[in-house]
C-alpha atoms as a PDB file:
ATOM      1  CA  UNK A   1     -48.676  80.129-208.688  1.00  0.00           C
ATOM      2  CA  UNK A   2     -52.560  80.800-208.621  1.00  0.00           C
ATOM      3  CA  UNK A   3     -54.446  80.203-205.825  1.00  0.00           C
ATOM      4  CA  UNK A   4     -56.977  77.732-206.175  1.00  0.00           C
ATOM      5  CA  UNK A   5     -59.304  76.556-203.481  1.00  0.00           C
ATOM      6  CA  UNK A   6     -58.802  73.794-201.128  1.00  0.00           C
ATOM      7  CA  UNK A   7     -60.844  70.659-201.458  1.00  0.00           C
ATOM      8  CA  UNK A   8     -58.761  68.427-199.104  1.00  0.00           C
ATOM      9  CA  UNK A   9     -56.756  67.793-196.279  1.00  0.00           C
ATOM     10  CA  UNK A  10     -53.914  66.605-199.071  1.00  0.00           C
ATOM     11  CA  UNK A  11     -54.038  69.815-200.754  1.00  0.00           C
ATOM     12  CA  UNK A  12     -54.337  71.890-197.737  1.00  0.00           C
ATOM     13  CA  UNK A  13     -51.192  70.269-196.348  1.00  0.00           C
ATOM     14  CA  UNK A  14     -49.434  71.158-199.452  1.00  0.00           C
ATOM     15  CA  UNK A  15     -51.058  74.823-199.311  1.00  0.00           C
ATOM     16  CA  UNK A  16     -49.371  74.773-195.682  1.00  0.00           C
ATOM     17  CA  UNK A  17     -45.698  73.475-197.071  1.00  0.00           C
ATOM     18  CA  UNK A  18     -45.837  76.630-199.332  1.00  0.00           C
ATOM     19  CA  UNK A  19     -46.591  79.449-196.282  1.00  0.00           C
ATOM     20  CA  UNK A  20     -43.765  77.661-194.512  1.00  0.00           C
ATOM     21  CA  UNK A  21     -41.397  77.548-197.534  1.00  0.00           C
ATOM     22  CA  UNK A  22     -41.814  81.031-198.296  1.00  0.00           C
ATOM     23  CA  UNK A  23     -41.864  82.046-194.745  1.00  0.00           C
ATOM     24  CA  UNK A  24     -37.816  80.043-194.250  1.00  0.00           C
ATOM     25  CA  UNK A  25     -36.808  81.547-197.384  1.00  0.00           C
ATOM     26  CA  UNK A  26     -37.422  85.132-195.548  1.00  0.00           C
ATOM     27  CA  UNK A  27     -35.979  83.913-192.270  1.00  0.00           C
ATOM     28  CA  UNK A  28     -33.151  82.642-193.806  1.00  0.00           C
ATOM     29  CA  UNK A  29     -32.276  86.317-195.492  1.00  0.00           C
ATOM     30  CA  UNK A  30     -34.023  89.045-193.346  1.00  0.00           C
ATOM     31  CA  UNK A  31     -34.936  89.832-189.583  1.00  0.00           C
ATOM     32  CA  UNK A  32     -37.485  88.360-187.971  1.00  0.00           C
ATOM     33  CA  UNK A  33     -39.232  91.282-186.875  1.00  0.00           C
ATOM     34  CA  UNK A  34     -39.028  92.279-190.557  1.00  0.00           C
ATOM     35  CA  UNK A  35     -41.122  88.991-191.761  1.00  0.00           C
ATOM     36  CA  UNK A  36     -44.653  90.247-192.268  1.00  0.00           C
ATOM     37  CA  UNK A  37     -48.107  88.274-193.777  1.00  0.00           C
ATOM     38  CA  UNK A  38     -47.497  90.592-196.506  1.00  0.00           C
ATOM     39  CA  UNK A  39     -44.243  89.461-197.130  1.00  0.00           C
ATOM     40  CA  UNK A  40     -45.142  85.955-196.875  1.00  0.00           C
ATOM     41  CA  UNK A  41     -47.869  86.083-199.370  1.00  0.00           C
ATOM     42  CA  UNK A  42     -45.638  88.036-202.264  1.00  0.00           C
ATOM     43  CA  UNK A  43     -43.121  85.159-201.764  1.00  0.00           C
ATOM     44  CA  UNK A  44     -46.090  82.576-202.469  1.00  0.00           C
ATOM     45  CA  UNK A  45     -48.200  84.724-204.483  1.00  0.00           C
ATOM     46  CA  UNK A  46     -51.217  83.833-202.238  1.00  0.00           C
ATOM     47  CA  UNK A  47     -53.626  87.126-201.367  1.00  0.00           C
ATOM     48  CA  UNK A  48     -52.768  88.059-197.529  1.00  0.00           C
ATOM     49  CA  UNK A  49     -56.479  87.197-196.938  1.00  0.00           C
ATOM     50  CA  UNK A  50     -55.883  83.464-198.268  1.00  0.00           C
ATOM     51  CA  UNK A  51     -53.278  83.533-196.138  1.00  0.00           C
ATOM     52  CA  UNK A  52     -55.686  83.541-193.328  1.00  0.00           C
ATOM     53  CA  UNK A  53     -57.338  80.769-194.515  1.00  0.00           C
ATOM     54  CA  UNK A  54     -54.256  78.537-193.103  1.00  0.00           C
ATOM     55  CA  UNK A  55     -52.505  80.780-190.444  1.00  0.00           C
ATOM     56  CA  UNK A  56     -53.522  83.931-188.123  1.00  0.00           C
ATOM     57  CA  UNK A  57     -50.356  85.128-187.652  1.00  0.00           C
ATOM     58  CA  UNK A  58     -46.288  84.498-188.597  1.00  0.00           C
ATOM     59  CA  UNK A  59     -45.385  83.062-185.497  1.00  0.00           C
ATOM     60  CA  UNK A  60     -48.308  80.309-185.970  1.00  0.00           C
ATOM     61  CA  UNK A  61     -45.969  79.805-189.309  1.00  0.00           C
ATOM     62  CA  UNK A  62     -42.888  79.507-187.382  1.00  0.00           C
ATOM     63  CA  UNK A  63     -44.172  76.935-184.502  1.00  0.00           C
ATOM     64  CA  UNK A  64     -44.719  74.837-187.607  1.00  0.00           C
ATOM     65  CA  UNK A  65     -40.650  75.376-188.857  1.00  0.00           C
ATOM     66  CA  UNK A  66     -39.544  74.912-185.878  1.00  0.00           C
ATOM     67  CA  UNK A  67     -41.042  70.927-185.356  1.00  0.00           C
ATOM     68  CA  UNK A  68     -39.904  70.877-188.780  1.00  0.00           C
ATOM     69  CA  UNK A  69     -36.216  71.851-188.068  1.00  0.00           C
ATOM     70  CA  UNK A  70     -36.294  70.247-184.516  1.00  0.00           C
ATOM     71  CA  UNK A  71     -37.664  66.748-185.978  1.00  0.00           C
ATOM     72  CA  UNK A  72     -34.466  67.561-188.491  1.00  0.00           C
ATOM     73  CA  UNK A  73     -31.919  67.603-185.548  1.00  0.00           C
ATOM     74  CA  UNK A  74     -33.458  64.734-184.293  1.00  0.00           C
ATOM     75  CA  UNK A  75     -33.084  62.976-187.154  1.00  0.00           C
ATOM     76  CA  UNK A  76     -28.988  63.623-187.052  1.00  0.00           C
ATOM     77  CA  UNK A  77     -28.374  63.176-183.694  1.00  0.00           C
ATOM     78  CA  UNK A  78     -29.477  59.552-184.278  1.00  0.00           C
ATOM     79  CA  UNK A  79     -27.284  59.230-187.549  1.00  0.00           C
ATOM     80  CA  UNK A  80     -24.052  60.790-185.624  1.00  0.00           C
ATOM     81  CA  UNK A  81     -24.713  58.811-182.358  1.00  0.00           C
ATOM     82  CA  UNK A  82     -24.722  54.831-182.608  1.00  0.00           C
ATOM     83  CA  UNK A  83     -23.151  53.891-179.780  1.00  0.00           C
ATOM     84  CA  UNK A  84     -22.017  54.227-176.126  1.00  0.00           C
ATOM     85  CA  UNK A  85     -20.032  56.872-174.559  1.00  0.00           C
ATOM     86  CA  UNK A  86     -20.040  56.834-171.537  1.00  0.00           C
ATOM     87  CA  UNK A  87     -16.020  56.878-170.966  1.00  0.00           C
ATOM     88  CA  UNK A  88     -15.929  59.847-173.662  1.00  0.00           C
ATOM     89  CA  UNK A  89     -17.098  62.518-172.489  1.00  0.00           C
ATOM     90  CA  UNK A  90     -14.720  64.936-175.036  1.00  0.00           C
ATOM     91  CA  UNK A  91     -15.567  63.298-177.979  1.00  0.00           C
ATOM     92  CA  UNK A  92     -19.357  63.339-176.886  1.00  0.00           C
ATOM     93  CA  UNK A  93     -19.125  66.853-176.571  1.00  0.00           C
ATOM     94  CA  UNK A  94     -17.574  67.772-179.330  1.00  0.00           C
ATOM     95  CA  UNK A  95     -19.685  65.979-181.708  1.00  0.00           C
ATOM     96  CA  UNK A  96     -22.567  66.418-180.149  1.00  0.00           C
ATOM     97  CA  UNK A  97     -21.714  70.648-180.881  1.00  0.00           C
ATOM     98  CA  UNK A  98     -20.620  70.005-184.289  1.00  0.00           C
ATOM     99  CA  UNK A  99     -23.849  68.763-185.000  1.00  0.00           C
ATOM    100  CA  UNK A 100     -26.048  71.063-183.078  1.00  0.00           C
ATOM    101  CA  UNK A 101     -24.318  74.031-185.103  1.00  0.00           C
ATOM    102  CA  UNK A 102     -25.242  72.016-188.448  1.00  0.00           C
ATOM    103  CA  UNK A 103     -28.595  73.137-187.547  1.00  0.00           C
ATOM    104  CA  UNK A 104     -28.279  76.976-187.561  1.00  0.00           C
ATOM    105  CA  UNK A 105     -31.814  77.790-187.962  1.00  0.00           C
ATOM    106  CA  UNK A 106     -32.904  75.778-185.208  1.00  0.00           C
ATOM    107  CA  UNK A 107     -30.505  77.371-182.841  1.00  0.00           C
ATOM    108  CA  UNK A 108     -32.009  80.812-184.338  1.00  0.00           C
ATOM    109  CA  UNK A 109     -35.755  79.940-184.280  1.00  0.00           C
ATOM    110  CA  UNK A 110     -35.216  78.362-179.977  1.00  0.00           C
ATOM    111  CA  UNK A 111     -33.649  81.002-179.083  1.00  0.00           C
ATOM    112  CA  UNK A 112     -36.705  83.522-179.513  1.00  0.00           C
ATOM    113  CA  UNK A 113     -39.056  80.750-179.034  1.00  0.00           C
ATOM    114  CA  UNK A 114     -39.813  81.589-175.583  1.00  0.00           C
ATOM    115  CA  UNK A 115     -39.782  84.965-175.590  1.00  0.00           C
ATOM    116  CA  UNK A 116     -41.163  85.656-178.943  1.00  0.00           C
ATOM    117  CA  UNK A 117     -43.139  83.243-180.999  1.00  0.00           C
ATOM    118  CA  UNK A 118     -44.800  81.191-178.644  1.00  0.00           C
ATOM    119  CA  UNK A 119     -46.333  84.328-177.169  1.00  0.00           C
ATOM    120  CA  UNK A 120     -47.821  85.878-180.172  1.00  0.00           C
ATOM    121  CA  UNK A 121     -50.106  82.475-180.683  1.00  0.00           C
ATOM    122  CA  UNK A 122     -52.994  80.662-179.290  1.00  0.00           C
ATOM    123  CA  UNK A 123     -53.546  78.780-176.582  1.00  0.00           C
ATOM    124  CA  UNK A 124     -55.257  76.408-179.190  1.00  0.00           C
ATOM    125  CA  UNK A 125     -51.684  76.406-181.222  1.00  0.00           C
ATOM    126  CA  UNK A 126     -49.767  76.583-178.510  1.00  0.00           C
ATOM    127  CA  UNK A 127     -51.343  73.208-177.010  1.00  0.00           C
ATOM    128  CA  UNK A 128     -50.831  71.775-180.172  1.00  0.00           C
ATOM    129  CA  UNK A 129     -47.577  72.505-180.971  1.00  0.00           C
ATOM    130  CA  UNK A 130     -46.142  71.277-177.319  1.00  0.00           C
ATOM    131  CA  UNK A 131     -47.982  68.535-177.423  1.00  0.00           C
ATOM    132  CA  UNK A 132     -46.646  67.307-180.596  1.00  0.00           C
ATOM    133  CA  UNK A 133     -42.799  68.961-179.669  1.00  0.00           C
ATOM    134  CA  UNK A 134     -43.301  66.194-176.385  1.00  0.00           C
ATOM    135  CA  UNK A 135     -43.786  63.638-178.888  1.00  0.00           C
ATOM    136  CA  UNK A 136     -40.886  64.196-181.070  1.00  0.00           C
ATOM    137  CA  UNK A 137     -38.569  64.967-177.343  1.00  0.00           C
ATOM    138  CA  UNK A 138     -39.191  60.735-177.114  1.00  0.00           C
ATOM    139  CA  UNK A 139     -36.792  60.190-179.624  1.00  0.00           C
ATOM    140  CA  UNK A 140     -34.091  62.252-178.529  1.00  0.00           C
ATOM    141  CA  UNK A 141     -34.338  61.200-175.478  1.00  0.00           C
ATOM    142  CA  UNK A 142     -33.701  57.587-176.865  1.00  0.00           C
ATOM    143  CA  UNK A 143     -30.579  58.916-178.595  1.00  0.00           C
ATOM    144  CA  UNK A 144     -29.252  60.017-174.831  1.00  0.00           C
ATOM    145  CA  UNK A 145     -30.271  56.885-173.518  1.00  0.00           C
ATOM    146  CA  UNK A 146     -28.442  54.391-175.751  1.00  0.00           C
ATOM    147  CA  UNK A 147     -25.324  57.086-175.565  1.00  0.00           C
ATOM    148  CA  UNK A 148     -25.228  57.160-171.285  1.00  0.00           C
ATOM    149  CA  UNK A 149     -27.257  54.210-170.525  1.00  0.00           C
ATOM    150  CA  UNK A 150     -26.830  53.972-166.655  1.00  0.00           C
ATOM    151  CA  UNK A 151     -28.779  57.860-167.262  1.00  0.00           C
ATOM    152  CA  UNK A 152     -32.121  57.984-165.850  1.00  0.00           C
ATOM    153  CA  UNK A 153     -35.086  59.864-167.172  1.00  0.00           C
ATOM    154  CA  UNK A 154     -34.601  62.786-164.786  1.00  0.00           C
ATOM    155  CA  UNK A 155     -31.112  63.166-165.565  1.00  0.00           C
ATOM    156  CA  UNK A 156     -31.804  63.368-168.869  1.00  0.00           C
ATOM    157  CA  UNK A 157     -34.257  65.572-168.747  1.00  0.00           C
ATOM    158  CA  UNK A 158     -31.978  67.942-166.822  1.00  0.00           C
ATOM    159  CA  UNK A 159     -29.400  67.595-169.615  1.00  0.00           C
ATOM    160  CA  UNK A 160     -31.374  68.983-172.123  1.00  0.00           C
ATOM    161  CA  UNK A 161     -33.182  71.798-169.762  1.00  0.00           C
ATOM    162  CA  UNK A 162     -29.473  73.254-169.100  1.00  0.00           C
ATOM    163  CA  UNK A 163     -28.353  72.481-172.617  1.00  0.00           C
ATOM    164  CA  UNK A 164     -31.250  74.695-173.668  1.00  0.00           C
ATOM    165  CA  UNK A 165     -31.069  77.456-171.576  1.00  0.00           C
ATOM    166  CA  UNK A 166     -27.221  78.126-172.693  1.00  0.00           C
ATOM    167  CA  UNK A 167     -27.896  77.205-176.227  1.00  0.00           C
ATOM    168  CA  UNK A 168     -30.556  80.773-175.749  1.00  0.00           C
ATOM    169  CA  UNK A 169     -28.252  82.812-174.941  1.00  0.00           C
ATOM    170  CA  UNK A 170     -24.153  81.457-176.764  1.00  0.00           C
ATOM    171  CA  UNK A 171     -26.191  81.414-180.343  1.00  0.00           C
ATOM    172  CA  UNK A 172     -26.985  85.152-180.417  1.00  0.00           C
ATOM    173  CA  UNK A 173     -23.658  85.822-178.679  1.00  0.00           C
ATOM    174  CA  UNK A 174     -21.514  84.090-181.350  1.00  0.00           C
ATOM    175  CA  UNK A 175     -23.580  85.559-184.469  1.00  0.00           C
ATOM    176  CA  UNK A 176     -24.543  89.067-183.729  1.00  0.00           C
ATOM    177  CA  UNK A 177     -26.175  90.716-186.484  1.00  0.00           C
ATOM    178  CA  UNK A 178     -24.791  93.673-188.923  1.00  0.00           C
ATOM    179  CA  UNK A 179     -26.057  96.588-186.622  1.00  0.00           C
ATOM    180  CA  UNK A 180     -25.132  94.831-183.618  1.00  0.00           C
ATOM    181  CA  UNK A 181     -21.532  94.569-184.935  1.00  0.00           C
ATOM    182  CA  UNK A 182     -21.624  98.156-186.418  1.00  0.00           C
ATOM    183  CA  UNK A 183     -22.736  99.725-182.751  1.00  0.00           C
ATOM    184  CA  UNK A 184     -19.845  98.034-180.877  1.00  0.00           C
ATOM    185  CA  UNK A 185     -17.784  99.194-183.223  1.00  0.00           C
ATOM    186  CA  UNK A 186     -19.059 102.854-183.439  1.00  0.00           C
ATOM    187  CA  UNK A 187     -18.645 102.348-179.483  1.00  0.00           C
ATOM    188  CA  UNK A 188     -15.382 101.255-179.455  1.00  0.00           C
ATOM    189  CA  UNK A 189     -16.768  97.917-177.686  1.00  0.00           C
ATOM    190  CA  UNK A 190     -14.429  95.578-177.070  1.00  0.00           C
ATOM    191  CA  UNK A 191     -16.522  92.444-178.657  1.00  0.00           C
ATOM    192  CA  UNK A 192     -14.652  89.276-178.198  1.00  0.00           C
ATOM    193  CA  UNK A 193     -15.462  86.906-181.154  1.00  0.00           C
ATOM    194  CA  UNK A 194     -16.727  83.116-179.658  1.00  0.00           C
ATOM    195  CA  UNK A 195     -16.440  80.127-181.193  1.00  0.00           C
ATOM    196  CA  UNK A 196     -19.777  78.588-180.658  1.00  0.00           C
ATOM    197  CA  UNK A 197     -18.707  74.592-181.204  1.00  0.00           C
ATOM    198  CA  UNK A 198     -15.755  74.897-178.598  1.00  0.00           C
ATOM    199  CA  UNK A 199     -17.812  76.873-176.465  1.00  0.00           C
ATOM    200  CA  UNK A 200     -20.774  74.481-176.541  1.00  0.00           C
ATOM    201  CA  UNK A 201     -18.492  71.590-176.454  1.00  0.00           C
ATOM    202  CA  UNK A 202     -17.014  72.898-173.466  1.00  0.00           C
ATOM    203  CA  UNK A 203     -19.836  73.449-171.829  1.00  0.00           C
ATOM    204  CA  UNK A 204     -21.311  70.406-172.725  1.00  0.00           C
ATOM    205  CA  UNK A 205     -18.915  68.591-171.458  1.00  0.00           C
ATOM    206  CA  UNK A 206     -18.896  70.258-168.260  1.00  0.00           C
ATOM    207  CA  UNK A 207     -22.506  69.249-167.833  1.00  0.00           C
ATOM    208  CA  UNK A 208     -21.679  65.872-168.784  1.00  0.00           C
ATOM    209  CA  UNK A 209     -19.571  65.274-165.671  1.00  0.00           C
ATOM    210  CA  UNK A 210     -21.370  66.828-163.909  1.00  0.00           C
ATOM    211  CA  UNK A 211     -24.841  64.597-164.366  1.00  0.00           C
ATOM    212  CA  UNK A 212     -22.548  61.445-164.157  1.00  0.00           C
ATOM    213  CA  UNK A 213     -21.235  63.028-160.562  1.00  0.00           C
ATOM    214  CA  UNK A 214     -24.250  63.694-159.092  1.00  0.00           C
ATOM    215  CA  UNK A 215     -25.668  60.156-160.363  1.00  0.00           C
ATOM    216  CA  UNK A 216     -23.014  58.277-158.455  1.00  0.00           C
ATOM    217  CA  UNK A 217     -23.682  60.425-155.290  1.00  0.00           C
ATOM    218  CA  UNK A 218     -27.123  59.444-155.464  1.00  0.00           C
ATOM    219  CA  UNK A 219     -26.503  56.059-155.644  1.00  0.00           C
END
């Protein structure tokens, strides 16, 4: 691919789908702390200083993946959940796991999100990229609502603040990496494999009954 320079906001957009290509391709095979600019330029055969042009850093590149994969999971949520459910709270939960795992980078970029990437931006990207995440959070929002309808917007809102927070810390649990697994071994650590769709079901459904406790209480 030669680089060529950017006349538009068409071909800049498509300049912008390549960085982010080449920087999932990466993710999806090495470390993040591995990923580099430099790296990320071989795999698109841009210059690291054309890189610039577009991005300052590889977490600016990775804000942009993740509304990509979030508006992704949005999208399936609403395919997978049609109707009400309020009386089935099991099968809620379990499908509602089954598809969050579908969406393994997702659950791999959120849970260093907070800690990692959004920190090593600017405020100016930073803005922009809640901003825009607040948008998208409508829609699923809509897909809770038409599932638990009697659910009010602060409920829901807790449900996916809780959901969240576990989903940040059972994802790295249930896939440690190779020298995570090698140390507890070398250690003699007695690691105890989880299965992250019963666990999240579980949990999910937990929180579930939970919401729909405290809603009648309230009432």
């Amino acid at each position: 691919m030669e680089f060529d320079r950017v006349r538009n906001d068409t071909q800049r957009k498509i300049r912008v789908e390549q960085i982010k290509n080449a920087a999932i391709k990466l993710f999806d095979t090495e470390q993040f702390h591995e990923i580099d600019l430099a790296k990320i330029a071989k795999e698109t055969t841009f210059t690291r200083g054309n890189l610039y042009k577009y991005i300052s850093s590889k977490e600016e590149i990775f804000l942009l993946v993740v509304l990509d994969e979030f508006k992704d999971w949005i999208s399936d949520l609403k395919k997978n959940f049609t109707i009400e459910m309020t009386h089935e709270i099991q099968a809620f939960s379990q499908r509602w796991a089954e598809v969050v795992y579908r969406h393994q980078r997702f659950l791999k970029l959120i849970s260093m999100l907070f800690t990692i990437i959004e920190r090593n931006v600017t405020l100016e990207k930073l803005v922009s990229f809640k901003s825009q995440f607040s948008i998208e959070t409508v829609d699923l929002n809509h897909v809770i609502k038409y599932v638990f309808p009697v659910w009010d917007d602060k409920t829901i809102d807790k449900f996916f603040r809780v959901q969240t927070h576990y989903l940040i810390g059972l994802f790295p649990y249930t896939s440690p990496t190779p020298i995570q697994k090698e140390a507890m071994e070398q250690l003699d650590i007695n690691y105890k494999s989880l299965d992250f769709i019963n666990e999240f079901s579980e949990f999910i459904s937990f929180t579930v009954s939970y919401l729909n406790h405290n809603l009648k209480v309230n009432k």
